[in-house]
Protein backbone atom coordinates (compact mmCIF):
# COMPACT_ATOMS: atom_id res chain seq x y z
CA UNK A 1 91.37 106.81 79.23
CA UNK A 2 88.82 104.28 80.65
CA UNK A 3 85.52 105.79 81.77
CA UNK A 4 82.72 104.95 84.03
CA UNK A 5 79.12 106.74 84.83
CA UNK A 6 79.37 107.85 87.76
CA UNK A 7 76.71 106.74 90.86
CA UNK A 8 74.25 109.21 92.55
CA UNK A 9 76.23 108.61 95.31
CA UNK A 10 79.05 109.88 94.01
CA UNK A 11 77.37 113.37 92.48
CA UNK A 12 75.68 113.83 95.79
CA UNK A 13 79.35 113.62 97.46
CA UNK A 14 80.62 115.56 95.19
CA UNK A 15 78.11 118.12 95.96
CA UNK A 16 78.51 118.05 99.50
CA UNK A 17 82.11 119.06 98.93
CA UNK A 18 81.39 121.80 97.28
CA UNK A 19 79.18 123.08 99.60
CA UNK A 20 81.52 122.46 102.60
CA UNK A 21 84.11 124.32 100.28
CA UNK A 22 82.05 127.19 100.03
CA UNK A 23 80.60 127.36 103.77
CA UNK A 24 84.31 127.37 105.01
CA UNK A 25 84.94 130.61 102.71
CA UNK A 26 81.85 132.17 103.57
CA UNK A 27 82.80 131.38 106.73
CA UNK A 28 85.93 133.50 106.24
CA UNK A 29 84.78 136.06 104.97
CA UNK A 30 81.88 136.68 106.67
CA UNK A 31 82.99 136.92 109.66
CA UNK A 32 83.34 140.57 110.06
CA UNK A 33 85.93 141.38 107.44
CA UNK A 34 89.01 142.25 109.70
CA UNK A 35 88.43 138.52 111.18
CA UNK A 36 88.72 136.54 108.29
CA UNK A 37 91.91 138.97 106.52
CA UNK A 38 93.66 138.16 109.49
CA UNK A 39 92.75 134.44 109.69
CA UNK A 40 94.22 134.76 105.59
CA UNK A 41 96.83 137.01 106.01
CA UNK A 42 98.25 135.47 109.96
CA UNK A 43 98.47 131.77 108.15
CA UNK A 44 99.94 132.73 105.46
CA UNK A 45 102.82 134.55 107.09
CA UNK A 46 103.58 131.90 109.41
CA UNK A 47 103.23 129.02 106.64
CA UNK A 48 106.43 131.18 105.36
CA UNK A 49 108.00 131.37 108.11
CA UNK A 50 107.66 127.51 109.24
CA UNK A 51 109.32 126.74 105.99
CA UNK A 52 111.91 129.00 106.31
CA UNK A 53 112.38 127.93 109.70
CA UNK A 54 112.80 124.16 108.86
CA UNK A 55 115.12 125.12 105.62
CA UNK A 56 117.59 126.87 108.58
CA UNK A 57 117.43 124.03 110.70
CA UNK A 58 118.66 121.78 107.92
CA UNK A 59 121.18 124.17 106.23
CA UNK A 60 122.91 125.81 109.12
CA UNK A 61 125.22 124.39 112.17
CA UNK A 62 124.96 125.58 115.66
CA UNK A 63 123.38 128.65 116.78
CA UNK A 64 121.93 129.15 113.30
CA UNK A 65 120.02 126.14 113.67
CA UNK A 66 119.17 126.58 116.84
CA UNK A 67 117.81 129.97 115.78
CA UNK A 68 115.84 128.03 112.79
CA UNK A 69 114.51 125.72 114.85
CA UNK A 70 112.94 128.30 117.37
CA UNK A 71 111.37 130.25 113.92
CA UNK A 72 109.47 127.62 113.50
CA UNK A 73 107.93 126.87 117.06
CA UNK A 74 108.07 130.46 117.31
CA UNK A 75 105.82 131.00 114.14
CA UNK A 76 103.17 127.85 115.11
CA UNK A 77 103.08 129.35 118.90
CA UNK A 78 102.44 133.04 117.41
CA UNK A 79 99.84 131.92 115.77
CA UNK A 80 97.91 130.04 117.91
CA UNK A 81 98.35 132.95 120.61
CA UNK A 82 97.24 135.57 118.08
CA UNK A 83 93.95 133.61 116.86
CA UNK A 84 92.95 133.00 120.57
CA UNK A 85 93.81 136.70 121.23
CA UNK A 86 91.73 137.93 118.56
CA UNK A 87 88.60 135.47 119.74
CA UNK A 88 88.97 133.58 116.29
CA UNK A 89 90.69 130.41 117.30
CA UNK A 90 87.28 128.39 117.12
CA UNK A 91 86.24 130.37 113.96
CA UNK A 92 89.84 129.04 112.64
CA UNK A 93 89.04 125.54 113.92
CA UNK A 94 85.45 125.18 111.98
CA UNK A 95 86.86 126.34 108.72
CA UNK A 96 89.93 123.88 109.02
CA UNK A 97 87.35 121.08 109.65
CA UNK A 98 84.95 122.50 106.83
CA UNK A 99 87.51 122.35 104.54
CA UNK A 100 88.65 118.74 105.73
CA UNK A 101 85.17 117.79 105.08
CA UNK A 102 84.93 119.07 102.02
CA UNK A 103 88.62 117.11 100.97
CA UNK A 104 87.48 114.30 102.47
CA UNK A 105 83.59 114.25 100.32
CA UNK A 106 85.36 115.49 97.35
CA UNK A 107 87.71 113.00 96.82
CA UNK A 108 85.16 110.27 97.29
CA UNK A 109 83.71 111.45 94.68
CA UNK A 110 86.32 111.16 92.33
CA UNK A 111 87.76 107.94 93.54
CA UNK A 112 87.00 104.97 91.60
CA UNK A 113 87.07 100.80 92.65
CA UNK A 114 89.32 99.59 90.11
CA UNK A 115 91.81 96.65 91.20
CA UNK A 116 95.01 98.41 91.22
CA UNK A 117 97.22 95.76 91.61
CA UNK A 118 95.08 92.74 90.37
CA UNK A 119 96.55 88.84 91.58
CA UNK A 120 96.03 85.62 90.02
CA UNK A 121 96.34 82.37 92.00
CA UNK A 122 99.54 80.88 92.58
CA UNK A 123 100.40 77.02 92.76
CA UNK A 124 102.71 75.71 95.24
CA UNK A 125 106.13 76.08 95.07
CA UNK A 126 108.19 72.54 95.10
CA UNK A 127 111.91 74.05 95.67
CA UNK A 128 111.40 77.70 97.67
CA UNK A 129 114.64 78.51 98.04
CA UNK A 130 115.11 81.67 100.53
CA UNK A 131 118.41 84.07 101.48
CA UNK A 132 117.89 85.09 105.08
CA UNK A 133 119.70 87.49 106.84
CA UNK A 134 120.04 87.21 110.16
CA UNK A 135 121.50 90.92 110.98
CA UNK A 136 118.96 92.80 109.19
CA UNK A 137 116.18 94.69 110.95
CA UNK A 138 117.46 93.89 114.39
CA UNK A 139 117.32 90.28 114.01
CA UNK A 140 113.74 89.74 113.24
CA UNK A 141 114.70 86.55 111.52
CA UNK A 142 115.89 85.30 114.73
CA UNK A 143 113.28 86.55 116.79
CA UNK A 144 110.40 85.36 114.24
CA UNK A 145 112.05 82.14 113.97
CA UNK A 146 111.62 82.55 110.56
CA UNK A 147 113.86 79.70 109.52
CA UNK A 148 112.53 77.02 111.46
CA UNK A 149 109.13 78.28 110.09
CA UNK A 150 110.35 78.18 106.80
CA UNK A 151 111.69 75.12 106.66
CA UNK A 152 108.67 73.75 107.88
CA UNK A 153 107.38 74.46 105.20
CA UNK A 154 109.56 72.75 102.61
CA UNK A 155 111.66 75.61 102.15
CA UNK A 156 115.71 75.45 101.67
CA UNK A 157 116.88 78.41 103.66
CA UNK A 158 120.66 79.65 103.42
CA UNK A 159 121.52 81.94 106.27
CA UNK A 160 123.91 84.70 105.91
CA UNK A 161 125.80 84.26 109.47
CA UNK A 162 129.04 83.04 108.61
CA UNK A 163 132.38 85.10 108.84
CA UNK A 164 133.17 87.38 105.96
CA UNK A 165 131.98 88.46 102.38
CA UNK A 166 129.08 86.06 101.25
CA UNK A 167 128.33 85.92 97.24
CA UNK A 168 124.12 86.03 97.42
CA UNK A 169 124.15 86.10 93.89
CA UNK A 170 126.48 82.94 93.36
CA UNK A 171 124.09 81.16 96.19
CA UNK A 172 121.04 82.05 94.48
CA UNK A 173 122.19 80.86 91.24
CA UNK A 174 122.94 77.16 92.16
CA UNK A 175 119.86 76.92 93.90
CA UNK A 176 118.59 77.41 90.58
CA UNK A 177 120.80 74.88 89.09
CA UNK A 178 119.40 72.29 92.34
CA UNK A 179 115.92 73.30 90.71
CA UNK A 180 114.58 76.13 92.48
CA UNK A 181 111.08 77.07 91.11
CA UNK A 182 110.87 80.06 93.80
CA UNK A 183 113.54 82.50 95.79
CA UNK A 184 112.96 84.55 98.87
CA UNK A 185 114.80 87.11 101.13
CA UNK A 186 114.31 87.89 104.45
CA UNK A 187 116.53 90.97 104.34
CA UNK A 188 117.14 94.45 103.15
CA UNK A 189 115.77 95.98 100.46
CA UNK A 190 119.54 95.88 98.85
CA UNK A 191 119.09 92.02 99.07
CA UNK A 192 115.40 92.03 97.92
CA UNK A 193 116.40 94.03 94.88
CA UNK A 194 119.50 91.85 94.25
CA UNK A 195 117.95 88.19 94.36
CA UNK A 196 114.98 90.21 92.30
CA UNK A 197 116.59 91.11 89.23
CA UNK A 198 117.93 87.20 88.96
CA UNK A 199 114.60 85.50 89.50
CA UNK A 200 113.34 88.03 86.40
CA UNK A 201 116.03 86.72 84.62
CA UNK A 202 114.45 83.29 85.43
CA UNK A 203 111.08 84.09 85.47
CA UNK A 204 110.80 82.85 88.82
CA UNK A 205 108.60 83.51 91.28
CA UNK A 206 109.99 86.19 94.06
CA UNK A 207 109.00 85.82 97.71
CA UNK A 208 109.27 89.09 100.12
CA UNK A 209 109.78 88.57 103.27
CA UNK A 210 109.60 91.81 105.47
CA UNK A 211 112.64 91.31 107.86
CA UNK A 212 114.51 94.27 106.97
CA UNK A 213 115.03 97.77 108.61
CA UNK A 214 112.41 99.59 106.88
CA UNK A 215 110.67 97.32 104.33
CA UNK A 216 109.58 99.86 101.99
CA UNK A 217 109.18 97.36 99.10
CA UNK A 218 107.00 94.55 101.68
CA UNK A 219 104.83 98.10 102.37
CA UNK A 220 104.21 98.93 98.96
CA UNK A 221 103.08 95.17 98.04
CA UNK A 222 100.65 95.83 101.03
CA UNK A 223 102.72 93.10 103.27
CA UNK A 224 102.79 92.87 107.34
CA UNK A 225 105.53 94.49 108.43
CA UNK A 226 105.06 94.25 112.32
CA UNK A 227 105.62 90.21 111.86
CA UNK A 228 107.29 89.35 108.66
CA UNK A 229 106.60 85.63 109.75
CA UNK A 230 102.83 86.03 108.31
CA UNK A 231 104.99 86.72 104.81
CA UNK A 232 105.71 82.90 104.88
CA UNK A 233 102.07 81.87 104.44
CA UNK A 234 102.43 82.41 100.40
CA UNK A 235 104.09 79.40 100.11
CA UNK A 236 101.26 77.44 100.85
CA UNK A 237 98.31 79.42 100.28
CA UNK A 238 99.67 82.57 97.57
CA UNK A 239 98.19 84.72 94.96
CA UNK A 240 101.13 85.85 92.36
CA UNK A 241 101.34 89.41 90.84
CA UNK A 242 103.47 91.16 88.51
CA UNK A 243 105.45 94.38 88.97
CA UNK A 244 108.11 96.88 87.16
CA UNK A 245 111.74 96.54 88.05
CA UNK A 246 113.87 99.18 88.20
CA UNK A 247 116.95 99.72 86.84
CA UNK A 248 120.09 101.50 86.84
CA UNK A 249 122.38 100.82 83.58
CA UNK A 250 122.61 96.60 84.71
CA UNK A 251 121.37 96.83 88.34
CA UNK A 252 117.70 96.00 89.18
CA UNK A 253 116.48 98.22 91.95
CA UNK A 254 112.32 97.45 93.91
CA UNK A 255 112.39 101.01 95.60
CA UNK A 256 114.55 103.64 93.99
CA UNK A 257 118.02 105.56 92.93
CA UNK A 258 119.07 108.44 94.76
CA UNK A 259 121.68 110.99 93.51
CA UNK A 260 123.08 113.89 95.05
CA UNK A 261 122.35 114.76 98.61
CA UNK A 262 120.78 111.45 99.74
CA UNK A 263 123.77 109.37 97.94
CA UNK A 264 126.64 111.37 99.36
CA UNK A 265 124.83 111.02 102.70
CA UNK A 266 124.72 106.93 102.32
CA UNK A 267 127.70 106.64 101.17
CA UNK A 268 128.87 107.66 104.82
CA UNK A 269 130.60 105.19 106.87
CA UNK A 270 128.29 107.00 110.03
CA UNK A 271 125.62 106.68 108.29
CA UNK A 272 124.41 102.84 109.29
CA UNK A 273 124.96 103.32 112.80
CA UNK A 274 123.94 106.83 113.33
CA UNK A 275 121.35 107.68 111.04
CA UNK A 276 119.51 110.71 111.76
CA UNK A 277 123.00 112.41 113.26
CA UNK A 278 124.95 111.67 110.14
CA UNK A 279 121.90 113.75 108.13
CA UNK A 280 121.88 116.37 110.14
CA UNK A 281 125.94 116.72 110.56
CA UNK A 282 126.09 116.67 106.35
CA UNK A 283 122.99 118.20 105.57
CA UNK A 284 124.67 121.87 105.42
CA UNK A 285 127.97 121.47 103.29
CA UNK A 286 125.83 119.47 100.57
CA UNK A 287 123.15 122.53 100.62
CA UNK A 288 124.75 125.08 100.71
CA UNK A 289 128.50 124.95 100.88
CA UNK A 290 131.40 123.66 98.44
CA UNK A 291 130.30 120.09 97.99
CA UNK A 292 126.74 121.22 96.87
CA UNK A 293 126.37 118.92 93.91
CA UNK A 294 124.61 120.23 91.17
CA UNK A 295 122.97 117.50 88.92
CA UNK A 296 120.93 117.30 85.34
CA UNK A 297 117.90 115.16 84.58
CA UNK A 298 116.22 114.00 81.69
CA UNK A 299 113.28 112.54 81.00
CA UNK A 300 111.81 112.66 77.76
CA UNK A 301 112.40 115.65 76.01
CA UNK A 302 112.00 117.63 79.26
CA UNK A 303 115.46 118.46 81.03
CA UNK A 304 115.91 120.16 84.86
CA UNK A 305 119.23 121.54 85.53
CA UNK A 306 120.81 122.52 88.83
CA UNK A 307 119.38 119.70 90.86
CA UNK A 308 120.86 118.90 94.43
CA UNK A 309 119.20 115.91 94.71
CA UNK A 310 117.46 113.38 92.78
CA UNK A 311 115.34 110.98 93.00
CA UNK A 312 114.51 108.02 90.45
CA UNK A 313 111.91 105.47 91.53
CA UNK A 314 110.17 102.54 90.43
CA UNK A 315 106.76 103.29 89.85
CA UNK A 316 106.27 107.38 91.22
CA UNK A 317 105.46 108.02 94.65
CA UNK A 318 102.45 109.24 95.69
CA UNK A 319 100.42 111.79 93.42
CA UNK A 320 103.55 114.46 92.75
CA UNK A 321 102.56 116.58 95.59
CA UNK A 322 104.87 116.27 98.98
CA UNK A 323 102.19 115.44 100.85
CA UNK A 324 102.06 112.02 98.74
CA UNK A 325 105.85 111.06 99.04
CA UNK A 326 105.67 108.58 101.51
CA UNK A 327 104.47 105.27 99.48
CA UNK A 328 104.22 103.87 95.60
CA UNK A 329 100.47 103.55 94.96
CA UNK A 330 101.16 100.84 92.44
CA UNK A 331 103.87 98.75 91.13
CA UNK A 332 102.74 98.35 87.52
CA UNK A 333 102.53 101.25 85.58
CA UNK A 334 105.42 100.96 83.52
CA UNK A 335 107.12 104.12 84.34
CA UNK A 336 109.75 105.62 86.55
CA UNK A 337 108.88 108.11 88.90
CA UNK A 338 111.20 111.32 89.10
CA UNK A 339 111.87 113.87 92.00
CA UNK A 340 114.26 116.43 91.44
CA UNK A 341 114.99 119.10 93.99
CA UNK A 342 117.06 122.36 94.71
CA UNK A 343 116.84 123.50 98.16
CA UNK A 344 119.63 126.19 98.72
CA UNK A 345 117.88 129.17 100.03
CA UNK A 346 115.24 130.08 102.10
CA UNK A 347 113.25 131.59 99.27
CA UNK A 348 113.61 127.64 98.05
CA UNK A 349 111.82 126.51 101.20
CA UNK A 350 109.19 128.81 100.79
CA UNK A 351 108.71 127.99 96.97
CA UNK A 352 107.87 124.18 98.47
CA UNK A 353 104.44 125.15 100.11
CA UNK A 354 103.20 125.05 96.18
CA UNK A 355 103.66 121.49 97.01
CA UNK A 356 103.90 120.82 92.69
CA UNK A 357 105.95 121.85 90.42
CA UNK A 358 108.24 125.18 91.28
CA UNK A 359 111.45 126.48 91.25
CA UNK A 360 112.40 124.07 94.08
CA UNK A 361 110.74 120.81 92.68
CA UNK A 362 110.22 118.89 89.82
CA UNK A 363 108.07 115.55 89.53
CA UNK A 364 108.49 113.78 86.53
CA UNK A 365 107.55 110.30 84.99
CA UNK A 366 108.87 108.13 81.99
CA UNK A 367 110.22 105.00 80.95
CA UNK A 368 113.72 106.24 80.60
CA UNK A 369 115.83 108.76 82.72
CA UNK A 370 119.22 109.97 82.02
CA UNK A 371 121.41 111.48 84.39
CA UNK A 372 124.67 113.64 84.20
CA UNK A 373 127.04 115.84 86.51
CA UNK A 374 129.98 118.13 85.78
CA UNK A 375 131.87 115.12 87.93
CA UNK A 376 132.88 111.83 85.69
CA UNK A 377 131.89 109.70 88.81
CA UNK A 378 129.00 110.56 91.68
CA UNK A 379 127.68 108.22 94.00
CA UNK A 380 124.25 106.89 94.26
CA UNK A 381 122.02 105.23 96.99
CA UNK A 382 120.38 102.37 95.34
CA UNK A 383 117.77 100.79 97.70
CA UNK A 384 119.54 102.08 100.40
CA UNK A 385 123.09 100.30 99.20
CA UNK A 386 125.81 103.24 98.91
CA UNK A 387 127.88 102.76 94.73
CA UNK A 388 129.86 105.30 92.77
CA UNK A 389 128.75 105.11 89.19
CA UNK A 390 130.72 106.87 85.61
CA UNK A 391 128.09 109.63 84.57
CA UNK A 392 125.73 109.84 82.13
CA UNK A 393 123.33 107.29 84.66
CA UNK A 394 120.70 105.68 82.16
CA UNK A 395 118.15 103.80 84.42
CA UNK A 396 115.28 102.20 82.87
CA UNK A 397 111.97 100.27 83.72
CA UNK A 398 111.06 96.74 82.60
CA UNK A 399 107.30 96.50 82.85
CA UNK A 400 106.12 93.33 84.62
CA UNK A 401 108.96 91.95 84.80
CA UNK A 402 109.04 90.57 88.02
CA UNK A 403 106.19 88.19 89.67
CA UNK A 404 105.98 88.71 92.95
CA UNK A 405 104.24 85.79 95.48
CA UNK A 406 101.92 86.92 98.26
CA UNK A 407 100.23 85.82 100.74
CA UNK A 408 96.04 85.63 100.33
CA UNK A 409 95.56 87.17 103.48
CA UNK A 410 97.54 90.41 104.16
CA UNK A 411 97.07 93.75 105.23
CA UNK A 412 97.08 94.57 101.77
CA UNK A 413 97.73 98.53 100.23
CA UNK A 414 95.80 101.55 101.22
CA UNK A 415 93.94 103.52 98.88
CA UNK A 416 95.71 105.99 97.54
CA UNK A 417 94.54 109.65 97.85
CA UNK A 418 92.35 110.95 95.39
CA UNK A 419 94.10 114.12 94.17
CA UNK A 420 90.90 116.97 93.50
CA UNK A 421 90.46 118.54 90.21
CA UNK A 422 88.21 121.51 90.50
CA UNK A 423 86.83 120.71 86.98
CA UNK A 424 86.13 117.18 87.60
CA UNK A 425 84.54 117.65 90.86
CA UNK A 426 82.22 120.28 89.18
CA UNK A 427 81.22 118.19 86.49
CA UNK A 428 80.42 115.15 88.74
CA UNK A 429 77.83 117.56 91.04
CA UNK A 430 76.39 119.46 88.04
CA UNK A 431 77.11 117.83 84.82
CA UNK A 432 74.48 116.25 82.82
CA UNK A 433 76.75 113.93 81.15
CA UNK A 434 78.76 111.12 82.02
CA UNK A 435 82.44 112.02 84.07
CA UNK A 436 85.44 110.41 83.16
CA UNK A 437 86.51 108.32 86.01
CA UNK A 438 90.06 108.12 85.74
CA UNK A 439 92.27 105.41 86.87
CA UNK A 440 95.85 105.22 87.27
């Protein structure tokens, strides 16, 4: 594990932190014994409660989910009314920012300046070739003008407007054969993955452009996404660097595989048009009722049974906690990032505000993941694209096998959130000796 002495600055941080840590308990406790039981006790009950609130909401139809969904304004409104009641709302309120402080100092601290995602320069393509659909994301290719721009630019640009089924892959491939020394979609991330497994076949150079819906692989390489138009700038001023690809059995996948819940969700014909109602009409049968999938997954030689839903990614999200789910911190760490969850009781719900591993969840990692059903056939969600696929599913990683052109200016990727460890953080204040410093 690569190590680095750590600056004053960062032992001085790291003893602020635990100082803030320890003023917000004293804090607590100090405060006159009933006060800070019940600021312990009354937040703990309602964290329970919220959870089990939200788990109702999602499991239950009708008046039961009505009924969840008033738990859990019920149990935030409680508890703001009791704390002011009691006179120790503003007590509550310092210790919350104490201990924000203190998150916030300590995981300064333990961050570190490495390059994450490191670029090299890129020369100029002669033969860009770029897919661009014209449907995707509302029509931002129209509305950018993105075609005009990038033919401007010396790009060949084949538009997917015409009437019926259009073979990308077959379009792709005899731009290759024209000479092609770069391809490009401005599309969905089903397209992006797609016209990314051939140019790794072809060691070609792949241009994201983020015109889709949600443009979770353009947010991950740290791209605009509020005018995908700025993407275009790489082909005459880019930096090139290499990530993993994903796959499942033959198909590449950028984001990830979903199985159970998710999948059977996507795979409704609803589902495009009427997102968020199409969730919440399914969400209860595949939770709790007859069609509640139970899945297996492997990774390594550690196996989780009884899964509802899974999740196989390329390149883990976030840390492993919830909190961290939202974004891939890096591309290019050779291993597959695993989510498996069971969510069929409230008691499940509950078990989530661990916010690790539990009976609910499982975060894994590895370079191969195999998964199996009591069903010869499920369906899976791959970057968003609804399949049915025989079962065992082996999906893979293939480290840097994809290079990726960006542009040299471009929002770029936020750091990603130091997770604390108690031990670490002590060291770094108090330790004589040099602190590991990990990185990724």
């Amino acid at each position: 594990m690569p190590t680095s002495t750590p600056t004053g600055k960062q032992r001085w941080l790291a003893r602020l932190a635990l100082l803030a840590f320890l003023a917000a308990l004293l804090l607590i406790i100090g405060a006159g014994g009933f006060a800070g039981a019940f600021l312990l006790v009354t937040g703990t009950i309602t964290a329970v409660l919220l959870l089990a609130g939200l788990w109702w909401f999602l499991a239950k139809r009708g008046v039961e989910r009505s009924l969840g969904l008033g738990l859990a304004i019920l149990a935030v409104g409680t508890l703001i009314y009791l704390y002011a009641r009691e006179d120790v709302l503003v007590l509550a309120l310092v210790a919350i920012v104490l201990f924000a402080a203190g998150g916030a100092a300590a995981r300064l601290a333990l961050d570190n300046d490495d390059d994450w995602m490191p670029t090299t320069d890129a020369p100029r393509a002669a033969h860009p070739f770029i897919v661009m659909n014209p449907h995707s994301g509302g029509g931002k290719v129209v509305k950018f003008d993105l075609q005009a721009k990038a033919e401007a630019l010396g790009a060949e640009v084949a538009l997917l407007d015409g009437p019926g089924y259009v073979d990308v892959a077959a379009l792709v491939r005899a731009a290759i054969t024209r000479g092609a020394d770069l391809l490009g979609v401005a599309g969905g991330d089903g397209t992006q993955a797609l016209v990314a497994g051939i140019a790794a076949a072809h060691d070609l150079p792949f241009l994201v452009i983020s015109a889709g819906t949600r443009n979770h692989f353009a947010l991950d390489l740290g791209l605009d996404r509020d005018d995908p138009s700025t993407c275009l700038a790489a082909l005459s001023d880019g930096v090139e660097v290499r990530v993993d690809l994903g796959m499942l059995e033959d198909r590449p996948f950028v984001n990830n595989a979903s199985f159970g819940a998710y999948a059977e969700i996507v795979q409704s014909p609803q589902y495009r048009d009427h997102k968020e109602g199409t969730i919440l009409s399914m969400l209860p049968d595949l939770l709790t009722g007859k069609n509640a999938e139970k899945l297996s997954v492997q990774v390594g030689n550690t196996k989780v049974e009884g899964s509802q839903a899974i999740l196989v990614s390329n390149n883990p999200y976030g840390s492993g906690r919830l909190i961290d789910m939202g974004r891939r911190n890096r591309l290019n760490q050779a291993v597959l990032g695993v989510v498996a969850g069971r969510l069929d009781s409230a008691a499940h719900a509950v078990d989530l505000i661990r916010r690790d591993q539990g009976q609910s969840l499982s975060v894994l990692a590895g370079r191969e993941v195999l998964i199996n059903a009591d069903t010869p056939q499920i369906p899976v969600g791959v970057d968003g694209e609804a399949l049915t696929v025989s079962t065992p599913v082996h999906c893979t990683i293939r480290p840097g096998a994809l290079r990726v052109r960006l542009p040299r200016h471009r929002p770029g990727v936020p750091r990603p959130k130091t997770r604390i460890e108690w031990d670490r953080l002590w060291r770094l204040a108090f330790g004589r000796t040099a602190d590991p410093v990990r990185t990724a």
